[in-house]
C-alpha atoms as a PDB file:
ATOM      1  CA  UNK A   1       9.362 -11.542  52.481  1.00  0.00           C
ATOM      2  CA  UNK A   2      11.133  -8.933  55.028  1.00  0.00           C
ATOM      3  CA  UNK A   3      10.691  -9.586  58.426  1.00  0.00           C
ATOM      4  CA  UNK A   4      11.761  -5.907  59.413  1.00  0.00           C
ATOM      5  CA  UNK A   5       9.584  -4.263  61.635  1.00  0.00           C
ATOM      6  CA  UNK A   6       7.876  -1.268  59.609  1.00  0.00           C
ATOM      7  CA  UNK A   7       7.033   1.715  61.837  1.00  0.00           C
ATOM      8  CA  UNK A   8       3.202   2.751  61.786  1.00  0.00           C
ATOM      9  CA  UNK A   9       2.423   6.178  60.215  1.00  0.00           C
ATOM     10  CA  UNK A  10       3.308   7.753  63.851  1.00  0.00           C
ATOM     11  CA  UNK A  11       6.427   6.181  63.500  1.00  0.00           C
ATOM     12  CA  UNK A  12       6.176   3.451  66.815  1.00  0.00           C
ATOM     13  CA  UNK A  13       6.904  -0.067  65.843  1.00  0.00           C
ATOM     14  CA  UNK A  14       4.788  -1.642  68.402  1.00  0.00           C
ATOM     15  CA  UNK A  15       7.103  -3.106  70.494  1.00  0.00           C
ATOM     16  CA  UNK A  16       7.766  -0.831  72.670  1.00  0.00           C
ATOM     17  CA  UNK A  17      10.987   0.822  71.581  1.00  0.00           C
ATOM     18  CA  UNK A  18      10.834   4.866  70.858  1.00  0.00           C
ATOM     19  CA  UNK A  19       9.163   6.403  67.385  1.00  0.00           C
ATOM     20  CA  UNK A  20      11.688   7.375  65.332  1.00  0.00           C
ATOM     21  CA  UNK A  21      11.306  10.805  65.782  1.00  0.00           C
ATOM     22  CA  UNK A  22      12.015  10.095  69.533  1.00  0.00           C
ATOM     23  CA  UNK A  23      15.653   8.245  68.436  1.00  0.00           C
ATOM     24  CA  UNK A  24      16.402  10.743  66.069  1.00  0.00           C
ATOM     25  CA  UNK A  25      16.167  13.381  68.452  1.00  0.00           C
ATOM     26  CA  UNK A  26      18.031  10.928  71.394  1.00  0.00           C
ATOM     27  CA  UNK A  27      20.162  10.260  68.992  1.00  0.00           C
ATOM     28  CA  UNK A  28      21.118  14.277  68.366  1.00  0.00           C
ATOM     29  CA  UNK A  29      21.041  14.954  72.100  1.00  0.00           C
ATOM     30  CA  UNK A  30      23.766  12.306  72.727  1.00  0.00           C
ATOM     31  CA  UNK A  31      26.400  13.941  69.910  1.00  0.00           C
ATOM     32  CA  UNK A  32      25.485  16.972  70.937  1.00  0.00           C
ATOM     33  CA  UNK A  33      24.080  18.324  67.895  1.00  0.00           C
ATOM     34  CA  UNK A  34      20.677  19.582  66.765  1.00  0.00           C
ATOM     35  CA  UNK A  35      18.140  17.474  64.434  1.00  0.00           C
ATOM     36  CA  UNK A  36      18.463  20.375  61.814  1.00  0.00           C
ATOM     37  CA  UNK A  37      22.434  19.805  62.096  1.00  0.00           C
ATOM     38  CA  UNK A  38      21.823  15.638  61.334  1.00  0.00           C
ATOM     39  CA  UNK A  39      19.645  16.422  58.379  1.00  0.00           C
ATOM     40  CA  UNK A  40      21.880  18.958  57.089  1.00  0.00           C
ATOM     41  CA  UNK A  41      24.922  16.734  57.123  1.00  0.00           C
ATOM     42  CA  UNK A  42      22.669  13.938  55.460  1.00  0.00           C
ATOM     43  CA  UNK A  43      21.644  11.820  58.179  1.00  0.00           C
ATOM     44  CA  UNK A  44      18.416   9.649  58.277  1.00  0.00           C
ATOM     45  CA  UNK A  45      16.773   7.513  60.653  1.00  0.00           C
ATOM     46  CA  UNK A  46      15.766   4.138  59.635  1.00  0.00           C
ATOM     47  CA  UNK A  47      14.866   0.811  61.221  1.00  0.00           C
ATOM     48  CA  UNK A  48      17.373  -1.279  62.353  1.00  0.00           C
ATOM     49  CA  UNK A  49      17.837  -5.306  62.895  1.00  0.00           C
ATOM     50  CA  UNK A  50      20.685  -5.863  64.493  1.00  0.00           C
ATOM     51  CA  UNK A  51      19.657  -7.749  67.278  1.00  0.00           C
ATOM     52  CA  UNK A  52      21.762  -5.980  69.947  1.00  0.00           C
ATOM     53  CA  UNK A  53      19.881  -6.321  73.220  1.00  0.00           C
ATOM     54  CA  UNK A  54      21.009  -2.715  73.499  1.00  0.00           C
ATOM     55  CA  UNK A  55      19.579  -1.843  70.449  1.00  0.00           C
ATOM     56  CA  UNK A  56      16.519   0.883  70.218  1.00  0.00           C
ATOM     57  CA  UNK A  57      15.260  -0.483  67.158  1.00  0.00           C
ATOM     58  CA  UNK A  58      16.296   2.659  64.731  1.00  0.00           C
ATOM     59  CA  UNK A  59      19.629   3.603  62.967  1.00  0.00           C
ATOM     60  CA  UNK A  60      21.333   7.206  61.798  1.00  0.00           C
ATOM     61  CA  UNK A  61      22.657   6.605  58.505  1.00  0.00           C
ATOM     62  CA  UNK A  62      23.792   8.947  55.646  1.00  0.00           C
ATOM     63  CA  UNK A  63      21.241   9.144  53.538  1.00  0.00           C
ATOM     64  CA  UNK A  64      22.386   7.891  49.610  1.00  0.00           C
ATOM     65  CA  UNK A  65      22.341  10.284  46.688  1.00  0.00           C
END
């Protein structure tokens, strides 16, 4: 069994980090592109483990075929 973190249907993990709506648009903001521009080169947000004390919780990835 995963011990990931699945976001709640409004997307908040419960532990305090940001939806991942919130990241994805943070995450546009800081390259300087739009949401619309993410999605149209593939991107998708999903959670992330890493373990990073930086880390928000969330990753941009390309999404797979």
């Amino acid at each position: 069994m995963s011990d990931i973190a699945l976001p709640a249907p409004d997307g908040h993990r419960g532990n305090g980090e940001p939806s991942a709506d919130e990241f994805e648009r943070a995450y546009a903001a800081r390259s300087g592109i739009t949401v619309a521009a993410l999605r149209a080169h593939g991107r998708i947000v999903r959670p992330c483990e890493c373990g990073d004390v930086l880390c928000e919780g969330w990753q941009s990835v390309r999404a797979e075929p």
